[in-house]
PDB file of N, CA and C in Angstrom:
ATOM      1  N   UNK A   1     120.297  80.900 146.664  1.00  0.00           N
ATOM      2  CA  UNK A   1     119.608  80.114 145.645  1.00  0.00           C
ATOM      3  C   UNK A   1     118.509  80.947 144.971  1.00  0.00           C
ATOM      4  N   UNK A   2     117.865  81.796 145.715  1.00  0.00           N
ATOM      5  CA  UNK A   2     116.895  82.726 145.123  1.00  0.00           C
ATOM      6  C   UNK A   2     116.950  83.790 144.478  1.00  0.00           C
ATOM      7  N   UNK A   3     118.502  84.142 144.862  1.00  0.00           N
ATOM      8  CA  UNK A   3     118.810  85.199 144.141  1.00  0.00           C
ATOM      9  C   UNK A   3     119.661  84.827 142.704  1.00  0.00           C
ATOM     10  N   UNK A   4     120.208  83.466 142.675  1.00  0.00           N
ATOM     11  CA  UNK A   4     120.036  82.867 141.152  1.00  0.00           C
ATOM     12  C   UNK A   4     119.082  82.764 140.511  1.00  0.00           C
ATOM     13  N   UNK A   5     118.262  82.252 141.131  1.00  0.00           N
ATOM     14  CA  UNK A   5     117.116  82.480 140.453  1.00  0.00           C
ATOM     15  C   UNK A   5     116.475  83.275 139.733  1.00  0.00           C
ATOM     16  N   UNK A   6     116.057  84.621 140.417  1.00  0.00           N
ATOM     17  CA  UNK A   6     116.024  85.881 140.404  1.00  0.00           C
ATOM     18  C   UNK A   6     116.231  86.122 138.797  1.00  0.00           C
ATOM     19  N   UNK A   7     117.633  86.075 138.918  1.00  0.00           N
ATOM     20  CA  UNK A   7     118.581  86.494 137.927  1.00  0.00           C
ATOM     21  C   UNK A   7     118.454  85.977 136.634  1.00  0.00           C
ATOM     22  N   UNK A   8     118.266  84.258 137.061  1.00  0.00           N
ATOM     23  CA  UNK A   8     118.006  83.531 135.542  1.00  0.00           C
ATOM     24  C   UNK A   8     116.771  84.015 135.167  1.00  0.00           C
ATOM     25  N   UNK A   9     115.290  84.439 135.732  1.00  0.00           N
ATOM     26  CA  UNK A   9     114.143  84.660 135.551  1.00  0.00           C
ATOM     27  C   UNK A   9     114.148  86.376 134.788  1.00  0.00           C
ATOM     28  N   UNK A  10     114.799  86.910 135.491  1.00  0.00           N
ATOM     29  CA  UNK A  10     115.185  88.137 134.992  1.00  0.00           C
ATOM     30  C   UNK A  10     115.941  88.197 133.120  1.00  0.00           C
ATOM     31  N   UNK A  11     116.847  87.324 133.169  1.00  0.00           N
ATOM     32  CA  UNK A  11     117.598  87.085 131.969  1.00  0.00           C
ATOM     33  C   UNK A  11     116.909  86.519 131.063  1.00  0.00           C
ATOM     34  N   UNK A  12     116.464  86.022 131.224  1.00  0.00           N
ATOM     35  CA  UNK A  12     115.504  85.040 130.079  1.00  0.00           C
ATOM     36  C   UNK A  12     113.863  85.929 129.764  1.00  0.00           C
ATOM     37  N   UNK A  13     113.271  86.464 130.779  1.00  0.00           N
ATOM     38  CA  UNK A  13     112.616  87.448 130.582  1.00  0.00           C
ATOM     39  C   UNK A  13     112.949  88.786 129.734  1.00  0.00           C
ATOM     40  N   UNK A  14     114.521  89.286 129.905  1.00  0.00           N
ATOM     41  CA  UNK A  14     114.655  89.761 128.986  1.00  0.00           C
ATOM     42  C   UNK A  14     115.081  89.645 127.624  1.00  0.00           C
ATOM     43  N   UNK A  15     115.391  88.617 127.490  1.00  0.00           N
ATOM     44  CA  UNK A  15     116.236  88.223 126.499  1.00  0.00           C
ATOM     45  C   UNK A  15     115.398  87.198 125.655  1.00  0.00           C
ATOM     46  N   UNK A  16     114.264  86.870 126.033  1.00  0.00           N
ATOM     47  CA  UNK A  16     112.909  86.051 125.399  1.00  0.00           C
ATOM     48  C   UNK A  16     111.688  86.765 125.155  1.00  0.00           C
ATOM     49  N   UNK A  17     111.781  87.444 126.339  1.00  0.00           N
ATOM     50  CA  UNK A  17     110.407  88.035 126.105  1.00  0.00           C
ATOM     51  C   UNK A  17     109.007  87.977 125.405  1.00  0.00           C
ATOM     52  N   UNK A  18     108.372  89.455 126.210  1.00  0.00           N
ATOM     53  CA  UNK A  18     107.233  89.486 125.515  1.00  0.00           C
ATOM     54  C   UNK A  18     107.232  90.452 123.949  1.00  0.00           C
ATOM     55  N   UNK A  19     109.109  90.293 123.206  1.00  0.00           N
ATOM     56  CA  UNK A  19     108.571  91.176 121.962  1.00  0.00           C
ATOM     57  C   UNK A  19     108.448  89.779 121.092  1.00  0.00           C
ATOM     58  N   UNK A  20     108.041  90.453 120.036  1.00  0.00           N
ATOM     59  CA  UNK A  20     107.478  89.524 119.239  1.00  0.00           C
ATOM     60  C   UNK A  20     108.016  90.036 117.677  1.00  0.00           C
ATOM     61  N   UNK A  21     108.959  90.545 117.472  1.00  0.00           N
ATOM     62  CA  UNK A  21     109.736  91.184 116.206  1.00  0.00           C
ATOM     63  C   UNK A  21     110.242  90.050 115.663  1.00  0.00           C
ATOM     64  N   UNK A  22     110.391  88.905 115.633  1.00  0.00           N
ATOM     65  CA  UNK A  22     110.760  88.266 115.151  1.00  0.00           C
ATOM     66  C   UNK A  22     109.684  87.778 114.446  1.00  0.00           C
ATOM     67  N   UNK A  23     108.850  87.103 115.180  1.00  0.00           N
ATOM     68  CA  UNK A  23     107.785  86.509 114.652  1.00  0.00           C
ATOM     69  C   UNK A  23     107.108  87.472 113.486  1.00  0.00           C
ATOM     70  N   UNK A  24     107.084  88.803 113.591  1.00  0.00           N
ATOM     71  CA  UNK A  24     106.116  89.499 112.825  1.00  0.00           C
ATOM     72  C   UNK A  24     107.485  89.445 111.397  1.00  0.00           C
ATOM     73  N   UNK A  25     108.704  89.307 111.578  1.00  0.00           N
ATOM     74  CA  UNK A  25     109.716  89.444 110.204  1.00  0.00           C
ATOM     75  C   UNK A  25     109.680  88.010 109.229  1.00  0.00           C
ATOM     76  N   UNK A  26     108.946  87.054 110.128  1.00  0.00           N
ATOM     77  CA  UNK A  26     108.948  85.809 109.742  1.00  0.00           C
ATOM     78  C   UNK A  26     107.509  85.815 108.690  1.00  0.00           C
ATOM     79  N   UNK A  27     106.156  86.532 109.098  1.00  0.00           N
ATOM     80  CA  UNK A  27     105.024  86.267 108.706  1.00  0.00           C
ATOM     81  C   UNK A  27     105.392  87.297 107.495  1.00  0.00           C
ATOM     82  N   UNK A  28     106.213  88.395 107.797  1.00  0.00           N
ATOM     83  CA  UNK A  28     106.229  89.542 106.666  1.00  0.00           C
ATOM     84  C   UNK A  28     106.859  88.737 105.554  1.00  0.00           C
ATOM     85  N   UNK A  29     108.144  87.663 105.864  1.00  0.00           N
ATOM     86  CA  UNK A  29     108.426  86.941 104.565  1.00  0.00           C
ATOM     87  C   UNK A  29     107.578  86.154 103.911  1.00  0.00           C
ATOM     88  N   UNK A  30     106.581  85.499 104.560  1.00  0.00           N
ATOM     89  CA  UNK A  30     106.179  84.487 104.477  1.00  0.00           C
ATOM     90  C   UNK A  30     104.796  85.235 103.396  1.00  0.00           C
ATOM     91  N   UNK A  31     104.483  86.573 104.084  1.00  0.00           N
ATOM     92  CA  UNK A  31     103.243  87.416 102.481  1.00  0.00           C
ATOM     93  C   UNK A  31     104.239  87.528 101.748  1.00  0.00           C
ATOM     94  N   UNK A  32     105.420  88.023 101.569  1.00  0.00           N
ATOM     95  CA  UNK A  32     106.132  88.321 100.355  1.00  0.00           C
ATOM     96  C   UNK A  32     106.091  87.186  99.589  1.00  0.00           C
ATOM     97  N   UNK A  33     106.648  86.393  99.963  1.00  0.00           N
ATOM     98  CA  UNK A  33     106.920  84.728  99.197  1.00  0.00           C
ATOM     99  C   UNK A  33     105.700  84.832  98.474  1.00  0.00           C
ATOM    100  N   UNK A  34     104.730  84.529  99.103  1.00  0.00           N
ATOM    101  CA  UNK A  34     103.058  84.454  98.666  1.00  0.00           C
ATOM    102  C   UNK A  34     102.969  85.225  97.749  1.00  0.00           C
ATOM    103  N   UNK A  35     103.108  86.373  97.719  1.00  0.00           N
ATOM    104  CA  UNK A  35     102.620  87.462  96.924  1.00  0.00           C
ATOM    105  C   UNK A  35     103.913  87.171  95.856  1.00  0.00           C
ATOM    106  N   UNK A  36     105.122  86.866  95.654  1.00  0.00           N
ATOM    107  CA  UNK A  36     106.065  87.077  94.584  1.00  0.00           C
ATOM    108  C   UNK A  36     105.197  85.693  94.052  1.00  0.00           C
ATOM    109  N   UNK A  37     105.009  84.329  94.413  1.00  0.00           N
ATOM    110  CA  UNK A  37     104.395  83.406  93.942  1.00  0.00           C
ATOM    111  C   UNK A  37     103.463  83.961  92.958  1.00  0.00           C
ATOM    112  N   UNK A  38     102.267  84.352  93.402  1.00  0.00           N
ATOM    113  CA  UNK A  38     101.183  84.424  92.910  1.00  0.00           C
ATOM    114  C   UNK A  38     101.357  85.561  91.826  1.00  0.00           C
ATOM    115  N   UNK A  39     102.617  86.535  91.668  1.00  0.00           N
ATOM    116  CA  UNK A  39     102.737  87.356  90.439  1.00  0.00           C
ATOM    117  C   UNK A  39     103.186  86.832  89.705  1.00  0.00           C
ATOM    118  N   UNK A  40     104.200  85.555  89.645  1.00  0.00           N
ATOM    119  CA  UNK A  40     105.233  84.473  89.180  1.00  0.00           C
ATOM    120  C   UNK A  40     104.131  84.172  88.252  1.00  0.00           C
ATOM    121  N   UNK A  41     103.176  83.336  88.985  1.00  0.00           N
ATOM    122  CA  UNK A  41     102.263  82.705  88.053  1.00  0.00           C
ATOM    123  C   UNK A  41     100.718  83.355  87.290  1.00  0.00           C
ATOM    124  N   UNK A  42     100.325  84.669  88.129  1.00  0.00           N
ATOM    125  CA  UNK A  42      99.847  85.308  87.109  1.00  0.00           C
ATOM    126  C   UNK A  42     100.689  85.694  85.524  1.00  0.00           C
ATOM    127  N   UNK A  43     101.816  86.168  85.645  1.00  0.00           N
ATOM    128  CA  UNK A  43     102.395  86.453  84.825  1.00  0.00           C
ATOM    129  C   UNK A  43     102.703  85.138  83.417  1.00  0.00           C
ATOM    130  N   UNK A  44     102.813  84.161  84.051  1.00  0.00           N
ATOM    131  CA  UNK A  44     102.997  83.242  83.403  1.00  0.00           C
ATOM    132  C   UNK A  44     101.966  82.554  82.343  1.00  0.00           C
ATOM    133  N   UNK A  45     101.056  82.441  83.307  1.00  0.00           N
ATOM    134  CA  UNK A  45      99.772  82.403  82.435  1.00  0.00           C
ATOM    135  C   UNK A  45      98.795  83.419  81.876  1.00  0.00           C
ATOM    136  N   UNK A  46      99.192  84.753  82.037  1.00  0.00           N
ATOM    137  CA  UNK A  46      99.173  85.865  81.336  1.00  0.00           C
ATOM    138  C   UNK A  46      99.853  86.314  80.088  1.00  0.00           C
ATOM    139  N   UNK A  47     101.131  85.386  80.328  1.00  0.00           N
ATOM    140  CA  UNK A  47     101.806  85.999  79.261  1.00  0.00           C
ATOM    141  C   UNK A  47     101.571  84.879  77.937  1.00  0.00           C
ATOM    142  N   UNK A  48     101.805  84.008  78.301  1.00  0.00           N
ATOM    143  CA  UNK A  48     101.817  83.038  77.082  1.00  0.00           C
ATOM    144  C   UNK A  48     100.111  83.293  76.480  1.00  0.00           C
ATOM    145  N   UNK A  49      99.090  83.450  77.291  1.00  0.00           N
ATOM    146  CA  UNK A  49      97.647  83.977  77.083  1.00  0.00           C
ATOM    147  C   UNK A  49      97.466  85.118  75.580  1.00  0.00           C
ATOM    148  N   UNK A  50      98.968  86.323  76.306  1.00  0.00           N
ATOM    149  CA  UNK A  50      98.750  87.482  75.159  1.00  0.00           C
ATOM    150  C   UNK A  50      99.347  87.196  74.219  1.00  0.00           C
ATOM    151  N   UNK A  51     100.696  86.363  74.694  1.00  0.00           N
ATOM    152  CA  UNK A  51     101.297  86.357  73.003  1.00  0.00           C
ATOM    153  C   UNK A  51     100.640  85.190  72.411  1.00  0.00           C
ATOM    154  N   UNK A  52      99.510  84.404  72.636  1.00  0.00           N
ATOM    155  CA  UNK A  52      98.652  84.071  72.045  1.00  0.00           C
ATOM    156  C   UNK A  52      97.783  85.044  70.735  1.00  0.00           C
ATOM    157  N   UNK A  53      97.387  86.005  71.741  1.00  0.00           N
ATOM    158  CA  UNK A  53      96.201  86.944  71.022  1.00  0.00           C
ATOM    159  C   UNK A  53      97.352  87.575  69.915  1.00  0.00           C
ATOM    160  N   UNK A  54      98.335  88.263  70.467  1.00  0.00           N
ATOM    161  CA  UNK A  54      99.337  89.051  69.534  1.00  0.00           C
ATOM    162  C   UNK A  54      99.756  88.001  68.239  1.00  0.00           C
ATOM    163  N   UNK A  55      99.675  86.632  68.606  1.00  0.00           N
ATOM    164  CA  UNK A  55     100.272  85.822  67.208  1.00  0.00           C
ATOM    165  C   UNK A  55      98.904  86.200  66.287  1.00  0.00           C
ATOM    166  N   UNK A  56      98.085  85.856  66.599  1.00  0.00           N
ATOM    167  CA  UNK A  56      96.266  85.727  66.122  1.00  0.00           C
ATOM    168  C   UNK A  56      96.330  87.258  65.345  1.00  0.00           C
ATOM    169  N   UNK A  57      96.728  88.231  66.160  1.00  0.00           N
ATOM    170  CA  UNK A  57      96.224  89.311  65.351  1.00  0.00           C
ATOM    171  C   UNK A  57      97.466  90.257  64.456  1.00  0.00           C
ATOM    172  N   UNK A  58      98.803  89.386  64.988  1.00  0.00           N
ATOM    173  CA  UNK A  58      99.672  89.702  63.930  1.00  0.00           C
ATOM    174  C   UNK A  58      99.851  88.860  62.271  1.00  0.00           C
ATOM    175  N   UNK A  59      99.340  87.606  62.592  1.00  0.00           N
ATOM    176  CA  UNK A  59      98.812  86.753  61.171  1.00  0.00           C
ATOM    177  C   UNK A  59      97.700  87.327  60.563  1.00  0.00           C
ATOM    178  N   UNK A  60      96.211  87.746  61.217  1.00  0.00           N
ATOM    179  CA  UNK A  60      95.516  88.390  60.627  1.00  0.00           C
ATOM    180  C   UNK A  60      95.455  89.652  59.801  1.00  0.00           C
ATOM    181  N   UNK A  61      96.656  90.537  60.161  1.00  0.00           N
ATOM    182  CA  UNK A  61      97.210  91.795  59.698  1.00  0.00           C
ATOM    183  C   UNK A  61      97.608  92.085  58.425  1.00  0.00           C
ATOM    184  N   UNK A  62      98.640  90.313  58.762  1.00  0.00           N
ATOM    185  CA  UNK A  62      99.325  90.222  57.735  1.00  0.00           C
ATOM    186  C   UNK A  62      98.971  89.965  56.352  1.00  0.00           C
ATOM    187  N   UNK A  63      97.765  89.229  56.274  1.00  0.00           N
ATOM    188  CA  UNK A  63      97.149  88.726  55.221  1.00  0.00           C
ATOM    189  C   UNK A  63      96.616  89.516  54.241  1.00  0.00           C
TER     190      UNK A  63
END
């Protein structure tokens, strides 16, 4: 009985463990997401911002 034991304690120790590679591939998606977000919407409200200024100073040009 102890030496099942043993074995299951052994198996699951290795096979669970103390790595943690998973967890760190999970947090690495989880800045990417973040970071593609937050360029998503800089960009967005950056852009409509310039081709603001570019309409403004391509009418003024024009005149």
């Amino acid at each position: 009985m102890m030496t099942q034991f043993n074995t299951l304690a052994a198996y699951l120790r290795a096979r669970f463990g103390d790595t943690e590679r998973g967890a760190s591939l999970v947090e690495y998606a989880l800045l990417v997401a973040l970071i593609a977000v937050v360029c998503i919407a800089a960009v967005t409200l950056l852009g409509s911002n310039a081709s603001s200024k570019f309409n403004k100073v391509g009418a003024s040009i024009g005149q």
